[in-house]
Protein backbone atom coordinates (compact mmCIF):
# COMPACT_ATOMS: atom_id res chain seq x y z
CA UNK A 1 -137.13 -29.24 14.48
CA UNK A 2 -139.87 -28.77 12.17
CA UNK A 3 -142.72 -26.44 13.87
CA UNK A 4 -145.22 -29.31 13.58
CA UNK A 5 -143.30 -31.51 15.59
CA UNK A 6 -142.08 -28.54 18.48
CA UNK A 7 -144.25 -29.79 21.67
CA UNK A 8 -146.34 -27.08 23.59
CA UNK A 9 -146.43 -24.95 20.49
CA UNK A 10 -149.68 -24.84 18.02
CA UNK A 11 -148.20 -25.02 13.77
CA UNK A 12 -151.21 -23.41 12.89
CA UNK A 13 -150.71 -20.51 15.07
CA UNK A 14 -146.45 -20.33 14.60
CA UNK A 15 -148.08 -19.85 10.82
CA UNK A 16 -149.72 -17.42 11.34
CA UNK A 17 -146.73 -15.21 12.94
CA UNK A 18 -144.79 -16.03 9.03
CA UNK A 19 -148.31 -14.51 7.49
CA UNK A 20 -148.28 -11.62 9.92
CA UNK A 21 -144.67 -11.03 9.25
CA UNK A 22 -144.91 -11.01 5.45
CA UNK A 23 -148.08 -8.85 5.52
CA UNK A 24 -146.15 -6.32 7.77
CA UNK A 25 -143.42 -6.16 4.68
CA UNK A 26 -145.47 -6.48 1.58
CA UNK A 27 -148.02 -3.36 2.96
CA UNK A 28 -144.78 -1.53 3.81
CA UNK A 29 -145.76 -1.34 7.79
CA UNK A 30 -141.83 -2.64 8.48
CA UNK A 31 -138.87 -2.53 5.89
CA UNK A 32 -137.46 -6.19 7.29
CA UNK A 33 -138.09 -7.89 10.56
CA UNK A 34 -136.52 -11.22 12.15
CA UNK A 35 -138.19 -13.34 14.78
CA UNK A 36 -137.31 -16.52 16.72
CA UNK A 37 -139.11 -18.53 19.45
CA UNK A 38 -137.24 -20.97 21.59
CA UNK A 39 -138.69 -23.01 24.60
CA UNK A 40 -135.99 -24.46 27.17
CA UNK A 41 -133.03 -23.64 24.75
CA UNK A 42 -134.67 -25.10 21.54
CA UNK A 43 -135.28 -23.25 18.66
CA UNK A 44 -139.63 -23.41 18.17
CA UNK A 45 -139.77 -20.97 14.82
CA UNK A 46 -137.31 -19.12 13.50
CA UNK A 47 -138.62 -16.72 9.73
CA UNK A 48 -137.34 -13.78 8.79
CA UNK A 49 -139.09 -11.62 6.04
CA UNK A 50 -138.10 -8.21 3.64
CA UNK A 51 -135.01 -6.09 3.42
CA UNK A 52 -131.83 -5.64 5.87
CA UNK A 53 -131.14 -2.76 3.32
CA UNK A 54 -134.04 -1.65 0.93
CA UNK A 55 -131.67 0.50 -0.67
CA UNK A 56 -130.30 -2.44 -2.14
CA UNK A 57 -132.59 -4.79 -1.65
CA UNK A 58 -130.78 -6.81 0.51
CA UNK A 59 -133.12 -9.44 2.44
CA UNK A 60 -133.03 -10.03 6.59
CA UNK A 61 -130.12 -12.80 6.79
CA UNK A 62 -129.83 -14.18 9.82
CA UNK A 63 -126.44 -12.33 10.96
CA UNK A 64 -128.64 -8.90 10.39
CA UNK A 65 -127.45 -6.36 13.02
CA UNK A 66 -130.52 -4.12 14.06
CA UNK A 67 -130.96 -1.18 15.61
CA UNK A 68 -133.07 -2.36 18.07
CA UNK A 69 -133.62 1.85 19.87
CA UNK A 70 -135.42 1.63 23.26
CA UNK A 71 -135.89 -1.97 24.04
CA UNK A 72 -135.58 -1.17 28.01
CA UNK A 73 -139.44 -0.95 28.38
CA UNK A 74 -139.98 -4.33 26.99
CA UNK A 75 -137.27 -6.22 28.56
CA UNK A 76 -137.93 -4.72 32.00
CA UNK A 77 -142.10 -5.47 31.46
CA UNK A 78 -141.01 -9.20 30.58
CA UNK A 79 -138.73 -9.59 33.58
CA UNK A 80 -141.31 -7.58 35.64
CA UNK A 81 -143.99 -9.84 34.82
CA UNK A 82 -141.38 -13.43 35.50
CA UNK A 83 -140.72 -11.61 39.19
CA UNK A 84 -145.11 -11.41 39.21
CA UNK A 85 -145.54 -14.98 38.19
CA UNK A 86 -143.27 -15.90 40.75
CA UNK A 87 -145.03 -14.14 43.63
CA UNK A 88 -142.17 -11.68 44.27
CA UNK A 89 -144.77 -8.53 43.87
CA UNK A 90 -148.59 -7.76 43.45
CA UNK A 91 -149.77 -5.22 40.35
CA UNK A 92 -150.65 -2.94 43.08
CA UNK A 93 -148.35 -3.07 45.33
CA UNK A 94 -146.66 0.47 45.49
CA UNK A 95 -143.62 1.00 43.89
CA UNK A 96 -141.98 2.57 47.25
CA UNK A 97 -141.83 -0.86 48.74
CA UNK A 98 -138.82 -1.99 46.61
CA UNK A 99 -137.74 1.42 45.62
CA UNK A 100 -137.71 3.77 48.70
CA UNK A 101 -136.56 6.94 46.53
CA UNK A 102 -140.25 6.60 44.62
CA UNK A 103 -141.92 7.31 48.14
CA UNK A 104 -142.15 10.85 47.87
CA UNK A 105 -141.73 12.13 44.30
CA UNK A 106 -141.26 15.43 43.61
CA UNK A 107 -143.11 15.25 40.08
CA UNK A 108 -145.20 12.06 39.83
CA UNK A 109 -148.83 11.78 41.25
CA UNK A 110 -150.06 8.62 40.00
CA UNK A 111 -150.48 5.70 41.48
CA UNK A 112 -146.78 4.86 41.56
CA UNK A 113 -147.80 0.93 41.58
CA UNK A 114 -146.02 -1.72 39.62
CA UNK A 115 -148.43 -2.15 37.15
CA UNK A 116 -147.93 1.17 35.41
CA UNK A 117 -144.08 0.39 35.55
CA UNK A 118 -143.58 -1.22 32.00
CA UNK A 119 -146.14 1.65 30.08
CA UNK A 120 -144.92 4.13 28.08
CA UNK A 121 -145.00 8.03 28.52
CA UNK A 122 -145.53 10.15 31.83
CA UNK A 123 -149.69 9.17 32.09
CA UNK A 124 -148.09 5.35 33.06
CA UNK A 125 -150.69 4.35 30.49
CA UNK A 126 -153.45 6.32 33.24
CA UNK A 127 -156.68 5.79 31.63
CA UNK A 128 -157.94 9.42 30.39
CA UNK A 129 -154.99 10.92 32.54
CA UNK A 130 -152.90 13.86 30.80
CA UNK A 131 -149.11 14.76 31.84
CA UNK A 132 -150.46 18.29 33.51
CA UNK A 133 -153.22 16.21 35.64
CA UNK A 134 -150.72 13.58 36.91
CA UNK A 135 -147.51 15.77 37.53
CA UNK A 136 -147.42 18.55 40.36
């Protein structure tokens, strides 16, 4: 379906992600890059843009294996954030209330509450907080 006709999605702004995506490639930010959008099983926007291969200048098709590295943080922040939506857990609730273990942690400090669970590093994206002032 063309994007102008996809209810509950804005052309203008799907656009924009095919600009994005080509600026990304022509500045040299990313070698090749794939994206797709679907909304109850149909497909909303679907662009790829650059190089599967730059050594041979072979362009994103869409049967392009990636290497897709450490995609944990972003698929447990997404269903992390369906479980919130839901009511299953508040941002603040401590960890230690579904995870018993994280109670008493022998390194951490924090805050242990869900809503440093999907950041990155060992501050658990702590405003201003280093690794040394956080761990014990």
């Amino acid at each position: 379906m063309p994007i102008d006709q996809f209810p509950g999605f804005d052309p203008q702004r799907l656009r924009r992600i095919s600009q994005w995506m080509e600026a990304h490639v022509r500045e040299g930010r990313l070698s090749g890059l794939a994206v797709q959008i679907t909304r109850r099983g149909e497909v909303a926007f679907s662009e790829r843009a650059g190089y599967a291969d730059t050594a041979v200048r072979q362009p994103v098709a869409p049967d392009t294996i990636w290497r897709i590295y450490s995609m944990t943080k972003p698929v447990n922040s997404l269903a992390l954030l369906m479980l919130y939506e839901e009511g299953a857990f508040q941002l603040d609730q401590p960890v230690a209330d579904f995870l018993p273990a994280f109670g008493a942690p022998r390194v951490w400090k924090g805050p242990g509450h869900a809503r440093y669970s999907p950041n990155h590093g060992p501050t658990g994206g702590a405003v201003g907080a280093t690794p040394r002032a956080i761990c014990r």
